[in-house]
C-alpha atoms as a PDB file:
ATOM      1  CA  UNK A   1     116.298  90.148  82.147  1.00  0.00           C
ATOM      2  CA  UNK A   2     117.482  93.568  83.558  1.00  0.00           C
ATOM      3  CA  UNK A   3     116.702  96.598  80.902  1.00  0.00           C
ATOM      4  CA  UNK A   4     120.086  98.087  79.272  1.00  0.00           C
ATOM      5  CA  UNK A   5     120.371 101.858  80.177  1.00  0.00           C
ATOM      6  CA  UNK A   6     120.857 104.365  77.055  1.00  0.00           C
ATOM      7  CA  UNK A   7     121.721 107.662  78.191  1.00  0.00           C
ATOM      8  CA  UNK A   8     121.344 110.375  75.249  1.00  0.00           C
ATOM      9  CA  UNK A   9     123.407 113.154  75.937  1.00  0.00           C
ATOM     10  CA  UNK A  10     122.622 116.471  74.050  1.00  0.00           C
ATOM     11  CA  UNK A  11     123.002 120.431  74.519  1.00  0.00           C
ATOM     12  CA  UNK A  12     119.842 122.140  76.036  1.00  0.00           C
ATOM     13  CA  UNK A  13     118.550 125.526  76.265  1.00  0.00           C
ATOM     14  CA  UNK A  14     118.087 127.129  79.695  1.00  0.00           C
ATOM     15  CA  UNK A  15     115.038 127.845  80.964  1.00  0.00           C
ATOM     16  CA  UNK A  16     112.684 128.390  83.887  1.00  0.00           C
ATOM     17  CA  UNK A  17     111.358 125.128  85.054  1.00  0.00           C
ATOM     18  CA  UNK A  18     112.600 122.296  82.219  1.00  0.00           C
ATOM     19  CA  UNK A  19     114.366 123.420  78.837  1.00  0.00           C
ATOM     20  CA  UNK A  20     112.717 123.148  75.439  1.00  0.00           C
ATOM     21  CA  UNK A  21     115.167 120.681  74.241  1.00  0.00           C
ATOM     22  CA  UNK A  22     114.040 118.363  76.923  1.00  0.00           C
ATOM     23  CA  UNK A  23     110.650 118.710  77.097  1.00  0.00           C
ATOM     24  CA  UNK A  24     110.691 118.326  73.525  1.00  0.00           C
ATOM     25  CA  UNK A  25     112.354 115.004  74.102  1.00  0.00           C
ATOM     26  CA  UNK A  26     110.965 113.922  77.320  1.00  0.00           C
ATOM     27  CA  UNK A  27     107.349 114.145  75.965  1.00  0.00           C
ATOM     28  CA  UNK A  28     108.468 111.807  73.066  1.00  0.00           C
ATOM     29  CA  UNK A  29     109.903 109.306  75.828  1.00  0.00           C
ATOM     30  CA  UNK A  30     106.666 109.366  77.589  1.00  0.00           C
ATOM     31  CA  UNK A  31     107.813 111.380  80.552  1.00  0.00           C
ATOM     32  CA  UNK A  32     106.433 114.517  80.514  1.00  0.00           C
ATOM     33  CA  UNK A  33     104.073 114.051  83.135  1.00  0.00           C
ATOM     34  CA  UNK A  34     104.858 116.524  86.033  1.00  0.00           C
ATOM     35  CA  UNK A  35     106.746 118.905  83.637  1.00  0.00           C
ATOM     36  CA  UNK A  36     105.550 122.229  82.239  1.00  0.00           C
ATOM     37  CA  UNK A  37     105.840 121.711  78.676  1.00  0.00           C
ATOM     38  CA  UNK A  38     107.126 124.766  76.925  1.00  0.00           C
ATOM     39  CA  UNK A  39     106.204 125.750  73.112  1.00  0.00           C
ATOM     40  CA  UNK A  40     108.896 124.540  70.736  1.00  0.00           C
ATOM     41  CA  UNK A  41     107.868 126.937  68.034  1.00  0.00           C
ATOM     42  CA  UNK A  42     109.861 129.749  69.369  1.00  0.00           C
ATOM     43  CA  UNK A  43     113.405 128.005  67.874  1.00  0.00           C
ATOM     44  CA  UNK A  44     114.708 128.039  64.753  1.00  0.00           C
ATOM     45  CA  UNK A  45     113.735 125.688  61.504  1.00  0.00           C
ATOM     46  CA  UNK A  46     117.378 123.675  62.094  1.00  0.00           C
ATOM     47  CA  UNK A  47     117.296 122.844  65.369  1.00  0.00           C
ATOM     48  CA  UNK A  48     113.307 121.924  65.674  1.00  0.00           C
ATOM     49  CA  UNK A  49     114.276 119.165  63.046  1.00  0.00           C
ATOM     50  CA  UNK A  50     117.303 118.337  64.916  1.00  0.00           C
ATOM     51  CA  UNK A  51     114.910 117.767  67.909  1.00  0.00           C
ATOM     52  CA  UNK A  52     112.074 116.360  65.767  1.00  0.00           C
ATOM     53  CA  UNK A  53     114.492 113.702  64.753  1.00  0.00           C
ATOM     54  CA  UNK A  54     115.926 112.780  68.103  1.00  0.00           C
ATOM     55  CA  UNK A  55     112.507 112.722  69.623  1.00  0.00           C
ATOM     56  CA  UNK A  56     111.342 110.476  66.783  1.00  0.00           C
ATOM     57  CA  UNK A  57     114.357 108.123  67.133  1.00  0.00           C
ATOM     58  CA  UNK A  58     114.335 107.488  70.514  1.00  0.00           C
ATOM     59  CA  UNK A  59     109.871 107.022  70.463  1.00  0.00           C
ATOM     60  CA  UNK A  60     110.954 104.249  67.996  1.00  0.00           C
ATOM     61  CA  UNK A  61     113.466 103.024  70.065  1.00  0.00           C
ATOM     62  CA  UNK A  62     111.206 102.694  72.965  1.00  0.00           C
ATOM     63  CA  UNK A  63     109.024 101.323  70.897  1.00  0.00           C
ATOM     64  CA  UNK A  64     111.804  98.538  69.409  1.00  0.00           C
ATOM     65  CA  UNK A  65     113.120  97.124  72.936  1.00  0.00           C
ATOM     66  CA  UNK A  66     110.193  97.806  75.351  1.00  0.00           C
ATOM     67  CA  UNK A  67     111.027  96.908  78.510  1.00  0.00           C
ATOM     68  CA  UNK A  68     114.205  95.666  77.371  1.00  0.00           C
ATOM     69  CA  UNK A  69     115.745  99.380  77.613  1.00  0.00           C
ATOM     70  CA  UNK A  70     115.886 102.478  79.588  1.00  0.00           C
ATOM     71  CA  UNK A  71     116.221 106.130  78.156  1.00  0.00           C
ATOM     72  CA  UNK A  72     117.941 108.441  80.067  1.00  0.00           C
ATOM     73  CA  UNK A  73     118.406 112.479  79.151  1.00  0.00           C
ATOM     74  CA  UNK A  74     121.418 113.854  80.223  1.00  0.00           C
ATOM     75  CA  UNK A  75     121.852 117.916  79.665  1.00  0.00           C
ATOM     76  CA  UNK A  76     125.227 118.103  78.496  1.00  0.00           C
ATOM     77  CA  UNK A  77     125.362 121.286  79.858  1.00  0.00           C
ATOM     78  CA  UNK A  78     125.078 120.032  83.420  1.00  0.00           C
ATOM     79  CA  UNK A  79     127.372 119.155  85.775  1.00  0.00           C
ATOM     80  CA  UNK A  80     126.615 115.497  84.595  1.00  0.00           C
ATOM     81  CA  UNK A  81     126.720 116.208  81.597  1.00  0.00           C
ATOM     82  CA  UNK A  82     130.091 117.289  81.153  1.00  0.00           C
ATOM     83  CA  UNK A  83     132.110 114.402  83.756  1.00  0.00           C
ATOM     84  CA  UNK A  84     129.863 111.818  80.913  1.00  0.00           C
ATOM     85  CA  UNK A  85     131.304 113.884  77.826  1.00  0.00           C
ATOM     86  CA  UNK A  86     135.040 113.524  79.976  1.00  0.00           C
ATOM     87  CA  UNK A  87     134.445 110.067  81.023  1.00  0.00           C
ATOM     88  CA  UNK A  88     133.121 108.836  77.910  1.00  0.00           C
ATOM     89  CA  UNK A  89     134.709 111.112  75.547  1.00  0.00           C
ATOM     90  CA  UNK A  90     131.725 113.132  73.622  1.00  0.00           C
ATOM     91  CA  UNK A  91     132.834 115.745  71.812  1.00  0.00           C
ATOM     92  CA  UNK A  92     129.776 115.472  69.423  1.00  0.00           C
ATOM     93  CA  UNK A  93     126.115 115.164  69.982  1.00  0.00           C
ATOM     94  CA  UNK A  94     123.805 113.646  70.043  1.00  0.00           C
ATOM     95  CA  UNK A  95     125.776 110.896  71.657  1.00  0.00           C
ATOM     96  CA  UNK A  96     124.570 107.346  73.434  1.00  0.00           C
ATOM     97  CA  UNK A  97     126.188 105.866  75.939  1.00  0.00           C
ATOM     98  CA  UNK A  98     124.867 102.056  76.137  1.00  0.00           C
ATOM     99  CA  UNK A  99     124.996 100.637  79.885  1.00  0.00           C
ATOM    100  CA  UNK A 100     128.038 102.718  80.755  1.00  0.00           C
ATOM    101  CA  UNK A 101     130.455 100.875  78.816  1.00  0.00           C
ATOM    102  CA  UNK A 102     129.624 101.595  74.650  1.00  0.00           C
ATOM    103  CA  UNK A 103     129.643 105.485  73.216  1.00  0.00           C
ATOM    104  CA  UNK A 104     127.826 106.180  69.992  1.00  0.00           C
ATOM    105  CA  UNK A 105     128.231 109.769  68.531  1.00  0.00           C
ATOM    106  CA  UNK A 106     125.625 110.388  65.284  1.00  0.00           C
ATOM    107  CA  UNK A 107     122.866 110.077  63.395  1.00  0.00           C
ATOM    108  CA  UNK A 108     122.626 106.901  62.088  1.00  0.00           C
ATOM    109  CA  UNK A 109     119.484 104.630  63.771  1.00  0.00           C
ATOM    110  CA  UNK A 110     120.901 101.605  62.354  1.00  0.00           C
ATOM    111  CA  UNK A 111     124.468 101.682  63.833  1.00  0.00           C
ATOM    112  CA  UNK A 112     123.021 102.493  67.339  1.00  0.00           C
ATOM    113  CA  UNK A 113     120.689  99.802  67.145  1.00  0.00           C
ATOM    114  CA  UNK A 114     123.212  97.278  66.221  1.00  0.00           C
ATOM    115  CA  UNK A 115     125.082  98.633  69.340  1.00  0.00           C
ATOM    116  CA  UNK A 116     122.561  97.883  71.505  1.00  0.00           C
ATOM    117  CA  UNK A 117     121.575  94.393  70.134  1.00  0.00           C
ATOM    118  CA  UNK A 118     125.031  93.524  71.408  1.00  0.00           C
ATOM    119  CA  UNK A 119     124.091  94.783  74.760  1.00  0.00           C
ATOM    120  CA  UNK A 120     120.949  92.493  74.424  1.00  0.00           C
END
């Protein structure tokens, strides 16, 4: 069975070698390896939860389908970024996009999972 691809598009801060916002994220998604981690306590109380919460969701996705799925970051600040918030129509984030074809702009865990049980 070929892994679905979820591709989380979010906003990231700038920085030197990787953004906090993704490292943040990446090291919950188990690929931090390589990366200079940079210290997430320099950003406000709102968006460290905001991260916290992403980060957790997607570890418990990974967790949930295994090898059954792929995470992808996308910086929706980057050039990619923005033709997948045109193509796809994100004007929100966090948003999902499930194998290319499915968008899912929120919070809830249980409406994205049911999206990509249908992908299963």
């Amino acid at each position: 069975m070929k892994p679905i691809i979820l591709e989380v598009v979010a906003p990231t801060l700038s920085g030197a070698n990787l953004n906090d916002w993704g490292c943040c994220l990446l090291s919950e998604a188990g690929a931090e390896e390589g990366y200079r981690l940079s210290p997430c306590d320099e950003y406000p109380e709102d968006w460290k939860e905001a991260v916290g919460y992403v980060s957790q969701w997607m570890k418990n996705i990974r967790s949930l389908y295994r090898h059954r799925i792929v995470i992808e970051m996308v910086d929706a600040q980057s050039p990619l970024g923005i033709w997948k918030q045109i193509r796809h129509r994100v004007f929100r984030f966090p948003a999902f996009i499930i194998d290319k074809k499915s968008t899912y702009i929120g919070w809830d865990p249980q409406e994205l999972e049911a999206l990509i049980d249908r992908h299963i």
